[in-house]
Protein backbone atom coordinates (compact mmCIF):
# COMPACT_ATOMS: atom_id res chain seq x y z
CA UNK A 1 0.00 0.00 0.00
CA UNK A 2 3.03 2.66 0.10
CA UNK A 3 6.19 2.11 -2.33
CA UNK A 4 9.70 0.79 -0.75
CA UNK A 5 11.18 4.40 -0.98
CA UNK A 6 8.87 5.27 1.62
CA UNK A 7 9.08 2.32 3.57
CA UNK A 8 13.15 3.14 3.68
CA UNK A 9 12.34 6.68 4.33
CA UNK A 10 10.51 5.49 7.20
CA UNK A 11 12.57 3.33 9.02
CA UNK A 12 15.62 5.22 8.32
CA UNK A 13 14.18 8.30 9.84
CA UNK A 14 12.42 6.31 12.80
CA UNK A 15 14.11 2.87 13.17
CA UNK A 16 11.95 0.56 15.74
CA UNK A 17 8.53 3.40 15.85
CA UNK A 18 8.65 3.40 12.30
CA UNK A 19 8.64 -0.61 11.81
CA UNK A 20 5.64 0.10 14.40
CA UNK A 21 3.92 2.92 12.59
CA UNK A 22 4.27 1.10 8.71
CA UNK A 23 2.98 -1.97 10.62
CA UNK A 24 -0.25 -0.33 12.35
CA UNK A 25 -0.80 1.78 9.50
CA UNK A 26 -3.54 0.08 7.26
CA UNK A 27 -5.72 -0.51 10.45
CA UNK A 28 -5.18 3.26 11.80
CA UNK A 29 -6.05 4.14 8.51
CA UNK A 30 -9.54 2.12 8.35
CA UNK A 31 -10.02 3.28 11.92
CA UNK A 32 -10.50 7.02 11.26
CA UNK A 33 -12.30 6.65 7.69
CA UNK A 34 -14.87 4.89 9.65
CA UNK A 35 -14.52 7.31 12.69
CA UNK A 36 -14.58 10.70 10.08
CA UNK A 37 -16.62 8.85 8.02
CA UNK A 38 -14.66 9.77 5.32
CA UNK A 39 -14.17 7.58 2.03
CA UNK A 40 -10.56 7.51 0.40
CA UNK A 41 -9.10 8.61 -2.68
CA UNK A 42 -6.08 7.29 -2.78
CA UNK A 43 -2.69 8.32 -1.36
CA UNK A 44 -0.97 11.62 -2.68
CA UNK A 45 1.96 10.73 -4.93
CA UNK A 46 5.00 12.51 -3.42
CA UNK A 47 4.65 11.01 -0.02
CA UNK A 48 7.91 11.80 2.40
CA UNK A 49 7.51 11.31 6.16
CA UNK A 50 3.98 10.68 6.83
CA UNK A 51 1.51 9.10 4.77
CA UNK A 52 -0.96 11.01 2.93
CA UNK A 53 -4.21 10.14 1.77
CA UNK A 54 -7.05 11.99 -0.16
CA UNK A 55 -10.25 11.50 1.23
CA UNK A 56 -13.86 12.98 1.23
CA UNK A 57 -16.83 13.17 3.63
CA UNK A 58 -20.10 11.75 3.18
CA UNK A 59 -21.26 15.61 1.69
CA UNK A 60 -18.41 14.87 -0.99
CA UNK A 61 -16.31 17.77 0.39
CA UNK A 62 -12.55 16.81 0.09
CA UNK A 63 -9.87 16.83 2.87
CA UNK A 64 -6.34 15.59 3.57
CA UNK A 65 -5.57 12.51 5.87
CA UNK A 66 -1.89 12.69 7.31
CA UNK A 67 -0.97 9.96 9.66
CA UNK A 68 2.81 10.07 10.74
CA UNK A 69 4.75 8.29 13.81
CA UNK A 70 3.07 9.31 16.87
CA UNK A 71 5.94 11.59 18.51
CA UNK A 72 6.86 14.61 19.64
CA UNK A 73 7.08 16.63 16.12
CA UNK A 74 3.55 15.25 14.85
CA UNK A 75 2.05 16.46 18.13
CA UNK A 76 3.87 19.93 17.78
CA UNK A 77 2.89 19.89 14.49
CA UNK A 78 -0.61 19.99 15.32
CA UNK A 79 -0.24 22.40 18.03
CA UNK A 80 1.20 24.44 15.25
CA UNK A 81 -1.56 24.33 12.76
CA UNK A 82 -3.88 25.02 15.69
CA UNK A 83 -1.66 28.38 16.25
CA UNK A 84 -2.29 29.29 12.75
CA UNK A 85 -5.65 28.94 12.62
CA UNK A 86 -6.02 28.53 8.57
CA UNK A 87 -3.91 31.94 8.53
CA UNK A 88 -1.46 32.07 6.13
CA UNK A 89 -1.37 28.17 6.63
CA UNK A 90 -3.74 25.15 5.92
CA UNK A 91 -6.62 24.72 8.30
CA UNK A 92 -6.61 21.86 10.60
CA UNK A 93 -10.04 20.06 10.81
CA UNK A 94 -9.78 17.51 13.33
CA UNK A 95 -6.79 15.70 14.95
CA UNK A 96 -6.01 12.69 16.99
CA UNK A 97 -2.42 13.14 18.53
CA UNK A 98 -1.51 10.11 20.25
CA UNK A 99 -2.33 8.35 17.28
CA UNK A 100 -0.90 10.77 15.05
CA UNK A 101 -3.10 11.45 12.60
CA UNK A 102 -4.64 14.42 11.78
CA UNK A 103 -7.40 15.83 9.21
CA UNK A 104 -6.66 19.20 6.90
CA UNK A 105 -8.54 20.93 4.41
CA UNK A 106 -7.73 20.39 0.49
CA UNK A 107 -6.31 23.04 -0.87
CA UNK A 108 -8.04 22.64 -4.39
CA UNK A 109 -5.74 22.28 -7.17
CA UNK A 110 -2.49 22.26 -4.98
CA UNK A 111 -0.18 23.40 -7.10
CA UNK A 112 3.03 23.35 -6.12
CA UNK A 113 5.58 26.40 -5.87
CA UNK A 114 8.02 24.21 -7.89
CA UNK A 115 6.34 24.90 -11.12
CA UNK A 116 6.46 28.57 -11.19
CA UNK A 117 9.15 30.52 -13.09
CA UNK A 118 12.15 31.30 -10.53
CA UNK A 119 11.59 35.07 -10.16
CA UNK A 120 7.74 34.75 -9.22
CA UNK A 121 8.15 31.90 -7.10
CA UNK A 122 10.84 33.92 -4.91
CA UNK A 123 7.75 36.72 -4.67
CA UNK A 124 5.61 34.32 -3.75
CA UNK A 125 7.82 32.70 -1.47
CA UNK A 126 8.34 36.07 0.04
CA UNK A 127 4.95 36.85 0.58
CA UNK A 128 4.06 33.91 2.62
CA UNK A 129 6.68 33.73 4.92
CA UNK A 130 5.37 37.19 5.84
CA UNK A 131 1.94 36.06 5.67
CA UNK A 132 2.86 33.25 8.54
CA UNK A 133 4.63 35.50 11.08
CA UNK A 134 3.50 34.90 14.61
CA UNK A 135 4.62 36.69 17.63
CA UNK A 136 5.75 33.63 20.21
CA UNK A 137 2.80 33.09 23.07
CA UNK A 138 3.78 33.51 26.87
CA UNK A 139 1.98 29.32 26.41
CA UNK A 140 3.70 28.38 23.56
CA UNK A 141 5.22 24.93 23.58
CA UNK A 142 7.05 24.17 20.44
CA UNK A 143 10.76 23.55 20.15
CA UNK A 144 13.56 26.17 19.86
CA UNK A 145 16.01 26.07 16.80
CA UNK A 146 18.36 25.65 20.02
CA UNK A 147 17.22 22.11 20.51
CA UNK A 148 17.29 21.46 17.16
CA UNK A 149 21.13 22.37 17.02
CA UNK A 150 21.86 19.54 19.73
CA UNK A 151 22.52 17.48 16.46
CA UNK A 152 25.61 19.01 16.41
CA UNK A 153 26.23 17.70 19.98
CA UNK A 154 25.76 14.06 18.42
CA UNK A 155 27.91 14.65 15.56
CA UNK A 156 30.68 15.78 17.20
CA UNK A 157 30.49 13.03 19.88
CA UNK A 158 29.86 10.31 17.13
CA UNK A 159 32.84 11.56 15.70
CA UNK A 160 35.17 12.53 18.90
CA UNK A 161 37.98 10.07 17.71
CA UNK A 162 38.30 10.40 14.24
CA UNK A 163 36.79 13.30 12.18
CA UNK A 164 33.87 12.15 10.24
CA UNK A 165 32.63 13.07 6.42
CA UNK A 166 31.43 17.10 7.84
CA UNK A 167 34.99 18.84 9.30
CA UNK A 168 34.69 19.57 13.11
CA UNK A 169 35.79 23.05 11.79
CA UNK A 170 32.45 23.11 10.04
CA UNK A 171 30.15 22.26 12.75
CA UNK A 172 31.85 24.61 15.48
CA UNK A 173 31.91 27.50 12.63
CA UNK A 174 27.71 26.75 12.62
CA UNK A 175 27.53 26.58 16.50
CA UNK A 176 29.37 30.31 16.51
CA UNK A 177 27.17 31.35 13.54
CA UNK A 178 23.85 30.03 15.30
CA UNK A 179 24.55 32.32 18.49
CA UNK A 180 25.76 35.63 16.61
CA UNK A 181 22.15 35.46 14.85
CA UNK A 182 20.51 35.04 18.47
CA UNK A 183 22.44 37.52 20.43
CA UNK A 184 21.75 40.28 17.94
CA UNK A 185 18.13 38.56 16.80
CA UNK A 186 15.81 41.59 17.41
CA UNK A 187 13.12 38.80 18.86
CA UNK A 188 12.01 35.12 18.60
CA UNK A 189 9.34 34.21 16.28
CA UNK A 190 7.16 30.84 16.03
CA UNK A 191 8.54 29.55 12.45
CA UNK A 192 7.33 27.27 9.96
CA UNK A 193 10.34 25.28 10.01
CA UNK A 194 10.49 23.87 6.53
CA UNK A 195 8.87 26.20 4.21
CA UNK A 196 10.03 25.38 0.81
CA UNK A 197 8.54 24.79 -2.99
CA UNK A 198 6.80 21.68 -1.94
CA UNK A 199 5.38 23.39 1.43
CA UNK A 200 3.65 26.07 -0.52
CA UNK A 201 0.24 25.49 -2.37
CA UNK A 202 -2.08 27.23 -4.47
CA UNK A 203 -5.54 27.60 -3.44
CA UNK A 204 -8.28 28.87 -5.55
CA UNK A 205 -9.77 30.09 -2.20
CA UNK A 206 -6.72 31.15 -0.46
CA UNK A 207 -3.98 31.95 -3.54
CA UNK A 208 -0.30 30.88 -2.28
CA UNK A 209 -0.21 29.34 1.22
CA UNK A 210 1.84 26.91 3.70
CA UNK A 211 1.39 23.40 4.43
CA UNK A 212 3.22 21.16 7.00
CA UNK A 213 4.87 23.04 9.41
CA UNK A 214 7.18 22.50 11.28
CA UNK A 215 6.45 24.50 14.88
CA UNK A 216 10.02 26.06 16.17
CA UNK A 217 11.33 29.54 17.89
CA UNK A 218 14.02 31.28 16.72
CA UNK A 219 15.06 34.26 14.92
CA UNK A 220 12.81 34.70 11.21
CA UNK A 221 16.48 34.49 8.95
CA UNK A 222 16.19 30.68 10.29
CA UNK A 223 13.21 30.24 8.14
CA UNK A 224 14.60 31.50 4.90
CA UNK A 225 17.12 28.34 3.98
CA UNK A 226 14.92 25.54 3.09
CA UNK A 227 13.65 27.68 -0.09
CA UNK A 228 16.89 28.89 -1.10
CA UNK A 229 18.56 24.95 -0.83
CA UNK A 230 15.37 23.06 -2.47
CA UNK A 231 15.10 22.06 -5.73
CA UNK A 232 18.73 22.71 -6.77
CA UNK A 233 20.35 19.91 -7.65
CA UNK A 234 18.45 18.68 -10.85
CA UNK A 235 18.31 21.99 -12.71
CA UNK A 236 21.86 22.85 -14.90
CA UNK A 237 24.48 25.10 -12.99
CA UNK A 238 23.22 24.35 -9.37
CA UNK A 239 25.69 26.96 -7.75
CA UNK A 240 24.94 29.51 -10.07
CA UNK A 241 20.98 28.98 -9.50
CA UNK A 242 21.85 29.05 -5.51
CA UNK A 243 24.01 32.46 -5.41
CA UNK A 244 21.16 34.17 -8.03
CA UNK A 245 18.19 32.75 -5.61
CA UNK A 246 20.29 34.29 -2.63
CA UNK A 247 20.76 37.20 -4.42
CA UNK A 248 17.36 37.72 -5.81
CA UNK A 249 15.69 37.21 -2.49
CA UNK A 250 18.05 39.92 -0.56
CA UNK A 251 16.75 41.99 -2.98
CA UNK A 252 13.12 41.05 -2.88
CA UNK A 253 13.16 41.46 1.21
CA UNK A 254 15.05 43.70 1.78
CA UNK A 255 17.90 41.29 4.00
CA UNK A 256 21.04 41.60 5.41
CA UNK A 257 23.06 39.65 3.18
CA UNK A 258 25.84 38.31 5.59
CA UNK A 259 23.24 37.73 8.22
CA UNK A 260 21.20 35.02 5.55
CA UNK A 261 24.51 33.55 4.75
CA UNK A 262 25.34 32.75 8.06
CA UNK A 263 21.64 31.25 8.81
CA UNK A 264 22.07 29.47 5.92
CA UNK A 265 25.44 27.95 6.95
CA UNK A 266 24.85 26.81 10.33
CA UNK A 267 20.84 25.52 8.79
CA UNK A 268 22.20 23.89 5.73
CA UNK A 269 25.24 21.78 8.32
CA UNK A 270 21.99 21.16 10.06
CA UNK A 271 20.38 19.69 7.46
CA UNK A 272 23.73 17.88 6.80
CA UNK A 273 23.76 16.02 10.24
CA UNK A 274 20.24 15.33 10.48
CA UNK A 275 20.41 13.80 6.99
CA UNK A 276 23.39 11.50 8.04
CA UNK A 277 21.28 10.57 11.25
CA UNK A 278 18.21 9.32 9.23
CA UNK A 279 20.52 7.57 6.95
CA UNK A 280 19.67 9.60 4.00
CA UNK A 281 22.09 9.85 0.75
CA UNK A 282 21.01 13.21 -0.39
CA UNK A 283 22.56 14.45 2.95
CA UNK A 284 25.84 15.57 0.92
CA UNK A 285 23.81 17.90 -0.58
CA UNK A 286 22.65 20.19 2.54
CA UNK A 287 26.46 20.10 2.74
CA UNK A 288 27.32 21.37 -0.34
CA UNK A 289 24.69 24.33 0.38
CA UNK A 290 26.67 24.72 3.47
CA UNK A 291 29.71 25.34 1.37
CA UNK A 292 28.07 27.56 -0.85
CA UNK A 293 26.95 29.86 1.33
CA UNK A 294 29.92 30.01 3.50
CA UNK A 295 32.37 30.91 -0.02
CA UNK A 296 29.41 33.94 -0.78
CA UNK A 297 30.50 35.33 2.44
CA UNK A 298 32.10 38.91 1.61
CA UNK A 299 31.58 38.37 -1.96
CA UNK A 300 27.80 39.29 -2.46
């Protein structure tokens, strides 16, 4: 019922929960269409680390059923989307966290950001980051880009003996990065997390807007690097596509150039670790990013 890329994604990413979660999931999934009474349509076709199905009600309206490992990020997740309220981001209709799965709205047709000509999709981009600002809650409880860095931590004492494939140069140079940003941050925000082409719909109803975020604090620059590293590596002349997306969306935003490129360092190592950690091939590509941005440093 799911292809062996996912299945690998899965376990990879999730090890002994994940075995769990693929094992449960065709009875979870029977559970809540009779619970919702919803009738499915069939999975979507670019499924990563949850499973997605397209379903309707019994009044033929159409909705999204997302079932991922029960943890801590599918529960923040849906404290997120709870936070956003169908602002800016998909509306959440119903939700079931300890047995992670929740129900969204359809954004009808769900076109990608991926399709749209470079230039318009960085103006698009643009305009719903700003549309999903959110001041952080004296209540909130999501994670802080802080926590997220403890993957460093890991690396570096996976690696304490022998330096592994990412220099112990790199990751302290991140770590220093990572606390220049906060110290001179001019306030936390709650950020999406992971808002890049494939994160970004259009809606008839709604034009351009956000789907799966992720939930985490930290200064907004954090939430720029996903965009400007996705969807890179197939087109010709990646590097030359990165520095004229960096470029372009300086210019677009108005940003502080060495500021971005220093998010995007210590983000794209990030990536880098966590992509070595869930066993993941394309993790030499954050890397590359990471390189990248650190050589634009004092040229653009």
């Amino acid at each position: 019922m799911y292809p062996e890329r996912f299945e690998k994604k899965i376990i990879g990413a999730f090890g002994k929960d994940g075995k769990e979660f693929l094992y449960s999931l065709e009875t979870t999934i029977k559970e809540f269409l009779h619970k919702w009474n919803l009738i499915s349509e069939g999975p979507v076709d670019n499924l990563s680390y949850n499973y997605v199905l397209k379903v309707k009600d019994q009044d033929e309206n159409l909705a999204i059923l997302k079932l991922g490992v029960p943890n801590y990020d599918f529960k923040n997740e849906i404290r997120t989307l709870q936070t956003y309220k169908g602002k800016g981001c998909v509306k959440l209709l119903d939700a079931d966290a300890e047995k992670g799965v929740m129900l969204l709205e359809h954004l009808l047709p769900g076109t990608m950001l991926n399709i749209v000509e470079e230039q318009e999709a960085i103006k698009y981009f643009a305009k719903v980051w700003m549309e999903i600002r959110r001041p952080i809650k004296g209540d909130s409880n999501h994670p802080f880009i802080k926590n997220w860095l403890t993957a460093f931590d890991r690396y570096l004492e996976t690696y304490s003996i022998e330096e592994g494939p990412i220099s112990n140069d790199y990751i302290y140079l991140a770590k220093t990065f990572y606390s220049e940003i906060t110290d001179s941050s001019k306030g936390n925000e709650l950020l999406h997390g992971d808002l890049h082409h494939e994160n970004i719909l259009f809606s008839e109803t709604y034009g351009w807007i956000a789907i799966d975020p992720k939930g985490v604090i930290g200064d907004p620059y954090f939430d720029l690097i996903s965009f400007l590293t996705n969807q890179l590596f197939d087109k010709p002349n990646p590097q030359q596509l990165f520095k004229n997306r960096v470029v372009s969306l300086c210019d677009e935003m108005n940003l502080d150039k060495e500021r971005l490129l220093k998010a995007g360092f210590t983000m794209s190592t990030l990536y880098a670790c966590w992509g070595m950690e869930d066993n993941d091939s394309e993790w030499e590509r954050s890397f590359t990013c990471a390189q990248w941005f650190n050589e634009l440093r004092g040229i653009i």
